[in-house]
C-alpha atoms as a PDB file:
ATOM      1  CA  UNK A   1       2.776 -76.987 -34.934  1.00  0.00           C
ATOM      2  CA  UNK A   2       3.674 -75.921 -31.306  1.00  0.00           C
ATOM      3  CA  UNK A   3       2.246 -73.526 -29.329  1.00  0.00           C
ATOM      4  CA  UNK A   4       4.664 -70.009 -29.017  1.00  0.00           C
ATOM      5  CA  UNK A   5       6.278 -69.922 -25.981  1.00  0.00           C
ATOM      6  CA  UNK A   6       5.784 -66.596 -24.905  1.00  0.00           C
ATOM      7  CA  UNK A   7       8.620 -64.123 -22.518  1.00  0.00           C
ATOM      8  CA  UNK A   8       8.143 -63.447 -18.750  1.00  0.00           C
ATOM      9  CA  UNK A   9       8.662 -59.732 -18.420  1.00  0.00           C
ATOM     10  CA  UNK A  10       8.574 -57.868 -14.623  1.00  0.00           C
ATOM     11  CA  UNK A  11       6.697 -54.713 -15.323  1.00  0.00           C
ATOM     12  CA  UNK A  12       7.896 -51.809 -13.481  1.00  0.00           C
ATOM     13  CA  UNK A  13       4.935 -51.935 -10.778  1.00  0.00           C
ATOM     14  CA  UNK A  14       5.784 -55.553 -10.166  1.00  0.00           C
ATOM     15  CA  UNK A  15       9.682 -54.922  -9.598  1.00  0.00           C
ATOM     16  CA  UNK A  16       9.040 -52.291  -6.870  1.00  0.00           C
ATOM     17  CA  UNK A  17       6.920 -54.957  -5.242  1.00  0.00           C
ATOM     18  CA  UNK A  18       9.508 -57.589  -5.239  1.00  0.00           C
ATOM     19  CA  UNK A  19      11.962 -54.929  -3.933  1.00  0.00           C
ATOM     20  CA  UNK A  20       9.387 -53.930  -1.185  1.00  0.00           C
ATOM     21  CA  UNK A  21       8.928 -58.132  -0.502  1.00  0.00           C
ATOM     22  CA  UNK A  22      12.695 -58.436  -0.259  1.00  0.00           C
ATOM     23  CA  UNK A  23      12.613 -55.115   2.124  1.00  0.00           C
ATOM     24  CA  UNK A  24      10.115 -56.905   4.269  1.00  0.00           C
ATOM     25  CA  UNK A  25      12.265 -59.963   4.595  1.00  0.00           C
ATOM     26  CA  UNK A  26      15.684 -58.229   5.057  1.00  0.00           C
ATOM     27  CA  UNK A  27      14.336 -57.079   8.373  1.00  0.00           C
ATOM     28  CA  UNK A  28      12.685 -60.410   9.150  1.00  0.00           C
ATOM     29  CA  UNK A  29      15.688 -62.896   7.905  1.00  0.00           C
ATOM     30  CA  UNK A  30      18.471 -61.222   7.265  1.00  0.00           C
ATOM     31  CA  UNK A  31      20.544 -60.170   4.159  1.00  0.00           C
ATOM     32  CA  UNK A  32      20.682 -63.608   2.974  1.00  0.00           C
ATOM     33  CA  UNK A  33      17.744 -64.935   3.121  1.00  0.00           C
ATOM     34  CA  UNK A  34      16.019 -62.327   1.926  1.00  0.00           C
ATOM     35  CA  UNK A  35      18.377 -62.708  -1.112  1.00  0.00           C
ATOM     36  CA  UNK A  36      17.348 -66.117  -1.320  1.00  0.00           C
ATOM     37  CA  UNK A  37      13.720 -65.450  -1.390  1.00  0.00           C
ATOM     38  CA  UNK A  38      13.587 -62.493  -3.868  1.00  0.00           C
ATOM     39  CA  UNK A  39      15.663 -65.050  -6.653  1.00  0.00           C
ATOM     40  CA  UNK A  40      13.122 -67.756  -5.875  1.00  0.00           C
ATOM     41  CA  UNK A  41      10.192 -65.447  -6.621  1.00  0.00           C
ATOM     42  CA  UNK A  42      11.832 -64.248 -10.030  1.00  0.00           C
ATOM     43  CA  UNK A  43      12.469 -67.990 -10.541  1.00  0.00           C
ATOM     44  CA  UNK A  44       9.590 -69.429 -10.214  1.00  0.00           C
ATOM     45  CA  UNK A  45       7.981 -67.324 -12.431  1.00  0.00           C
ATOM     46  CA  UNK A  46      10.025 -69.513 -15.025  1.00  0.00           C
ATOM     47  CA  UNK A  47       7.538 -72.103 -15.294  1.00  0.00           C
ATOM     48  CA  UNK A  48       5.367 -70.001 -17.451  1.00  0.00           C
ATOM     49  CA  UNK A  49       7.430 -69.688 -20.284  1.00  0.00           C
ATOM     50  CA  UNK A  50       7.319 -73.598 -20.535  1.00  0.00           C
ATOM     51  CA  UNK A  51       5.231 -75.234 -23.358  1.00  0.00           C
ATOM     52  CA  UNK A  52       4.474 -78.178 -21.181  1.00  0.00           C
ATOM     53  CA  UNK A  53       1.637 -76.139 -19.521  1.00  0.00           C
ATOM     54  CA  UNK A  54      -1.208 -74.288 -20.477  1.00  0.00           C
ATOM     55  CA  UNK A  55      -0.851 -70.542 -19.160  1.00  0.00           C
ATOM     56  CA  UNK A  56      -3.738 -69.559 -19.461  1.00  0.00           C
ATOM     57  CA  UNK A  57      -4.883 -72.302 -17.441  1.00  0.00           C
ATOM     58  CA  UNK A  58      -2.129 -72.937 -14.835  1.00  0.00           C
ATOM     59  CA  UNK A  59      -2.735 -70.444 -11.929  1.00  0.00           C
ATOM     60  CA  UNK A  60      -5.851 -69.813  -9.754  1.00  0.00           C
ATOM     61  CA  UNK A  61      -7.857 -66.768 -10.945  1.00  0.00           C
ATOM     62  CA  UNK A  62      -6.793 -63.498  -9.260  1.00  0.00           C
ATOM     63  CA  UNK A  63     -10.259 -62.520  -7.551  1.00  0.00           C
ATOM     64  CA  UNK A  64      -8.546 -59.211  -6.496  1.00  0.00           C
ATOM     65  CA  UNK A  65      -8.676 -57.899 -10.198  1.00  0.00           C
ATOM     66  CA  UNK A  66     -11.495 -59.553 -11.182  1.00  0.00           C
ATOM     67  CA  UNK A  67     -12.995 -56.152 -12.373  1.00  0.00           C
ATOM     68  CA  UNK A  68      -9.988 -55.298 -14.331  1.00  0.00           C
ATOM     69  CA  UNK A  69     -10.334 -55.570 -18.403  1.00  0.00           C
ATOM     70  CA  UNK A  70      -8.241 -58.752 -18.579  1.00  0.00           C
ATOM     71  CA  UNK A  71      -7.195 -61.807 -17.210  1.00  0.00           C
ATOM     72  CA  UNK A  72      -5.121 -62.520 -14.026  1.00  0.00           C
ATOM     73  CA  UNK A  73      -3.949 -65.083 -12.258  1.00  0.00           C
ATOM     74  CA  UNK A  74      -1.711 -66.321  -9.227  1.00  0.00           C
ATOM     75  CA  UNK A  75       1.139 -68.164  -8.458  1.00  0.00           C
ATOM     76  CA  UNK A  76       2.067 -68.417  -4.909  1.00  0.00           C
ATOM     77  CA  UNK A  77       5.545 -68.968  -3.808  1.00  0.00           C
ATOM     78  CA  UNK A  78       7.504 -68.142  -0.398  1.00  0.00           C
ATOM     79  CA  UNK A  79       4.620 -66.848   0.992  1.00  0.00           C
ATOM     80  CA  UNK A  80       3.894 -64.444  -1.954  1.00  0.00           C
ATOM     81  CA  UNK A  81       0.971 -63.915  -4.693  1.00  0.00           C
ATOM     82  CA  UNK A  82       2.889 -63.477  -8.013  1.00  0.00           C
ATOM     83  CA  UNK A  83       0.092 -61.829  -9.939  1.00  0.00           C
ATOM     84  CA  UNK A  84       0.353 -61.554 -13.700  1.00  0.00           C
ATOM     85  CA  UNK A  85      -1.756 -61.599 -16.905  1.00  0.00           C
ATOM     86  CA  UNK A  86      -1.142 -63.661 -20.496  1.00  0.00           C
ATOM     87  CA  UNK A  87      -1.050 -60.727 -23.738  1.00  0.00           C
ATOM     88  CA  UNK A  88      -0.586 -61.221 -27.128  1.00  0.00           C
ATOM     89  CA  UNK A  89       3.637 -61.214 -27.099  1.00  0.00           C
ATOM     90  CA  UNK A  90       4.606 -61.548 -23.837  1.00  0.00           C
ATOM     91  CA  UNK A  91       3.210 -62.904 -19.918  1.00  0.00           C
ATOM     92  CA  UNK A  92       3.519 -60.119 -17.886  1.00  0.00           C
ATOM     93  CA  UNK A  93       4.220 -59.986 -14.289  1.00  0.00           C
ATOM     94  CA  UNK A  94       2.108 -57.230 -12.515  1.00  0.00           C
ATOM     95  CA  UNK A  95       2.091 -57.522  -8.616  1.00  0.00           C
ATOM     96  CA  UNK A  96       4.358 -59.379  -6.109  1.00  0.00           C
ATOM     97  CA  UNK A  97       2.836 -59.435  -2.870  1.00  0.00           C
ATOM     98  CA  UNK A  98       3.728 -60.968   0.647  1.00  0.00           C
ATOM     99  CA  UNK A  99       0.789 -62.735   1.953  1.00  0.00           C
ATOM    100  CA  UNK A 100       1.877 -61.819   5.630  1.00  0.00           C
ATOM    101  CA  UNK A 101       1.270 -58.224   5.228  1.00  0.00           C
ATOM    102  CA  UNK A 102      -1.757 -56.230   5.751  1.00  0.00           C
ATOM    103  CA  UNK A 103      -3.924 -56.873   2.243  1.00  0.00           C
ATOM    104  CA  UNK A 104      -4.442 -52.884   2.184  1.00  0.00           C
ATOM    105  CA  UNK A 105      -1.018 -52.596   1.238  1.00  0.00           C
ATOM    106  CA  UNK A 106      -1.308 -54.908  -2.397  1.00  0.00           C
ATOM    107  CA  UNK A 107      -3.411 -52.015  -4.080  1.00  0.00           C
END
């Protein structure tokens, strides 16, 4: 039997982050790239609802919450660390961070 494919769900926290990321960009690119970007982010979180790869295996370690009760990883797309951790129904999506801003502001 197959492994359960398990639903990518934004958390609230995460969501303001992407909002803030797509903020960020609006001033750097323009309304339409910035568009571009924030759908690419949501969109590439995609691949972990696949059952040809092992979540729990597929992105780096997140040292930044290393001394957090569970699990997280990274994916890293248009300059941004897509944080997010693997629970018992669902993946969840915690942080969305641009890599080009000051690292004080992803806490």
């Amino acid at each position: 039997m197959g492994e359960v494919i398990k639903s990518v769900v934004w958390t609230k926290r995460a969501s303001k982050d992407l909002e803030k990321v797509t903020k960020f960009n609006l001033k750097l690119y323009g309304a339409d790239k910035a568009l571009k970007i924030a759908t690419n982010l949501r969109e590439s979180t995609d691949i972990l609802e696949s059952s040809v790869i092992n979540v729990t295996e597929y992105g780096q370690v997140d040292g930044a919450f290393l001394h957090l009760k569970y699990d997280y990883r990274k994916l890293i797309s248009n300059h941004c660390k897509i944080t997010y951790r693997v629970g018992r129904e669902n993946i969840y999506i915690v942080r969305v961070f641009d890599t080009r801003q000051n690292p004080s502001k992803n806490k």
